[in-house]
Protein backbone atom coordinates (compact mmCIF):
# COMPACT_ATOMS: atom_id res chain seq x y z
CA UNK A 1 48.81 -48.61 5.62
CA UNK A 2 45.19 -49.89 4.88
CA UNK A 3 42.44 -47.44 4.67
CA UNK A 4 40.35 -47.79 8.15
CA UNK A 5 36.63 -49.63 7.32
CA UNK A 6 35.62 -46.23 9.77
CA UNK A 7 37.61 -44.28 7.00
CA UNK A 8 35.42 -45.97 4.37
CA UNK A 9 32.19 -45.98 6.23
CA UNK A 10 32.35 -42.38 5.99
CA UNK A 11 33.47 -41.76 2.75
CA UNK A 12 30.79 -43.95 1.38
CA UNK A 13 27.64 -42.32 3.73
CA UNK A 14 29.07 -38.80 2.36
CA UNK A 15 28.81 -40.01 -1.03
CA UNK A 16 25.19 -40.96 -0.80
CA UNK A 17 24.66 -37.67 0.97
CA UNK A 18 25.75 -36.23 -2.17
CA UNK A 19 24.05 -38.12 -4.91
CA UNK A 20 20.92 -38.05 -2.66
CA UNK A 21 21.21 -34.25 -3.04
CA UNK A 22 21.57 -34.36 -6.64
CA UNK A 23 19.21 -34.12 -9.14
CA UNK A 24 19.09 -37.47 -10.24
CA UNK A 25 16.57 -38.02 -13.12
CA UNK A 26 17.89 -40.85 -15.04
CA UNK A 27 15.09 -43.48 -15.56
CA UNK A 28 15.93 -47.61 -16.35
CA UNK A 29 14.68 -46.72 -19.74
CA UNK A 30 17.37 -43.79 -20.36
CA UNK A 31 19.53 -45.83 -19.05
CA UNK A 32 19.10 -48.84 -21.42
CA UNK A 33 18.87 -46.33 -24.32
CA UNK A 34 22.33 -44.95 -23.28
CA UNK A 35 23.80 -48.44 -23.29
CA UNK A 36 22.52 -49.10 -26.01
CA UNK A 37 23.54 -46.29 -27.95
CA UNK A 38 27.35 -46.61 -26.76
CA UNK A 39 27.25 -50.78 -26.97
CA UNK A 40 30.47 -50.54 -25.23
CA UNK A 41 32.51 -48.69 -22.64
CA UNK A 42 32.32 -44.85 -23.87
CA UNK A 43 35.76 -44.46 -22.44
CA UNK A 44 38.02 -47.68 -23.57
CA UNK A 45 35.26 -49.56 -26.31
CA UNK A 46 35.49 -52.61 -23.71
CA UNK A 47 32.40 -54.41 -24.58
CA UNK A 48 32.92 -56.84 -21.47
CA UNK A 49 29.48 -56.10 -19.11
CA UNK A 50 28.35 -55.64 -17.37
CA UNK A 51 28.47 -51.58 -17.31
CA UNK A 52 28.63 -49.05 -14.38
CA UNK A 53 26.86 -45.26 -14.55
CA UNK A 54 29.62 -42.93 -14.80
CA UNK A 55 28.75 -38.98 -14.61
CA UNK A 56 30.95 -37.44 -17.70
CA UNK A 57 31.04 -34.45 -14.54
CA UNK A 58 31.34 -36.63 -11.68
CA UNK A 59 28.57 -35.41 -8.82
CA UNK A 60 31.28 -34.29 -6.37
CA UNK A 61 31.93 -31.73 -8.90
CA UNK A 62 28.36 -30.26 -9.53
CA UNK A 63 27.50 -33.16 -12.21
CA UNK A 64 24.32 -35.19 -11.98
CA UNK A 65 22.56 -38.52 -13.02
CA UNK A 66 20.66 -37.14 -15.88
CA UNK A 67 20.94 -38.55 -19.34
CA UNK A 68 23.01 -35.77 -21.15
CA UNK A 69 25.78 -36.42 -18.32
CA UNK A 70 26.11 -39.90 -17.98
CA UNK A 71 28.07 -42.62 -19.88
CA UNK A 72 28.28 -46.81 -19.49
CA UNK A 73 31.55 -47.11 -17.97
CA UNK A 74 33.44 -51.36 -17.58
CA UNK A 75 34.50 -51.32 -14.24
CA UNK A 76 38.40 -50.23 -14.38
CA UNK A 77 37.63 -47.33 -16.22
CA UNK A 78 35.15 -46.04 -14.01
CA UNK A 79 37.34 -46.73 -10.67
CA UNK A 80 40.18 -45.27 -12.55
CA UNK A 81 38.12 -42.25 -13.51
CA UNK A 82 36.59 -41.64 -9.89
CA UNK A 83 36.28 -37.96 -9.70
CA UNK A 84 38.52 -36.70 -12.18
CA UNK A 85 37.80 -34.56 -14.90
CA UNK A 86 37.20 -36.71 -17.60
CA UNK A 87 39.01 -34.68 -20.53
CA UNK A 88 42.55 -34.48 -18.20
CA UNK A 89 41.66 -38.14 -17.05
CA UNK A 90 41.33 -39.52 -20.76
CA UNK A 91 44.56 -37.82 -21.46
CA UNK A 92 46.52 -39.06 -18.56
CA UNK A 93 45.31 -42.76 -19.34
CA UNK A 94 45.94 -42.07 -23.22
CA UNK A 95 42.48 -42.98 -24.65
CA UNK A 96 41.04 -41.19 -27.26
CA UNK A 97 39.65 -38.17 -26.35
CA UNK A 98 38.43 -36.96 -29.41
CA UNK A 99 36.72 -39.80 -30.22
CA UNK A 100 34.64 -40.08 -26.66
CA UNK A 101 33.86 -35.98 -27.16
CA UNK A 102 32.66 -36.52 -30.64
CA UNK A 103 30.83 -39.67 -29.76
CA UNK A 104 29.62 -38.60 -27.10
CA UNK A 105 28.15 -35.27 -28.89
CA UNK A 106 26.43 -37.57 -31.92
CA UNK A 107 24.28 -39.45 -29.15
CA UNK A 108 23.34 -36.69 -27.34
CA UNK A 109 22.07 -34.89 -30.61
CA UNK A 110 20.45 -38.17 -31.47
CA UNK A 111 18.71 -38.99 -28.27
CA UNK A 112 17.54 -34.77 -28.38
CA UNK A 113 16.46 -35.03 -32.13
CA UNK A 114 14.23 -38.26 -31.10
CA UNK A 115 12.84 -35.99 -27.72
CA UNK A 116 12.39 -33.53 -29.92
CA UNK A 117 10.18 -34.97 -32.21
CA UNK A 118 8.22 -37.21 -29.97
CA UNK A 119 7.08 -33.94 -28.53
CA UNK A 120 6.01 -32.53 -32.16
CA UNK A 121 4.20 -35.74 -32.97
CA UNK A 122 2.22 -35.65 -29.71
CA UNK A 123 1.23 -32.01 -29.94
């Protein structure tokens, strides 16, 4: 049986509910950087764009659109991924975890090494 539009209406308003509750401080900028840094789908190395936001802790789970929690994500993966926890979900699709975590960790440091001195060179 289809899902109701009434059944998705509400789904989607409680959605933006929650991300409008978030704390959502992800600029265009960030956002460029991040998709730049990855140059492909974090999760599956699809380089096919363009790329969704995808929160690493999705925001039904306490995660928000800040730059240490979000990821460019093609389009399957990031349906696929919806709200699941993205270790268990990277398992259950077999794609390499390890290789997102340790990925994922390198840009992070690299993006907080460049913040980091920015703020040094401006003092």
């Amino acid at each position: 049986m289809p899902v109701s539009n009434t059944r998705r209406a509400r789904a989607s308003r409680r959605r933006a509910r929650r991300v409008a509750a978030a704390d959502n401080d992800l600029t265009p900028h960030e956002w460029a950087a991040i998709v730049e840094a990855w140059g492909a789908c974090a999760y599956c190395g699809s380089l096919a764009g363009p790329f969704q936001k995808d929160c690493v802790l999705p925001i039904s789970r306490g995660g928000r659109y800040t730059y240490e929690n979000v990821v460019p994500a093609c389009r399957s993966c990031n349906a696929s991924k919806c709200n699941d926890e993205v270790t268990s979900w990277l398992r259950r699709k077999r794609l390499d975890e390890r290789a997102f975590l340790q990925r994922h960790v390198e840009i992070l440091g690299a993006w907080r090494e460049r913040s980091t001195q920015g703020t040094a060179a401006s003092a």
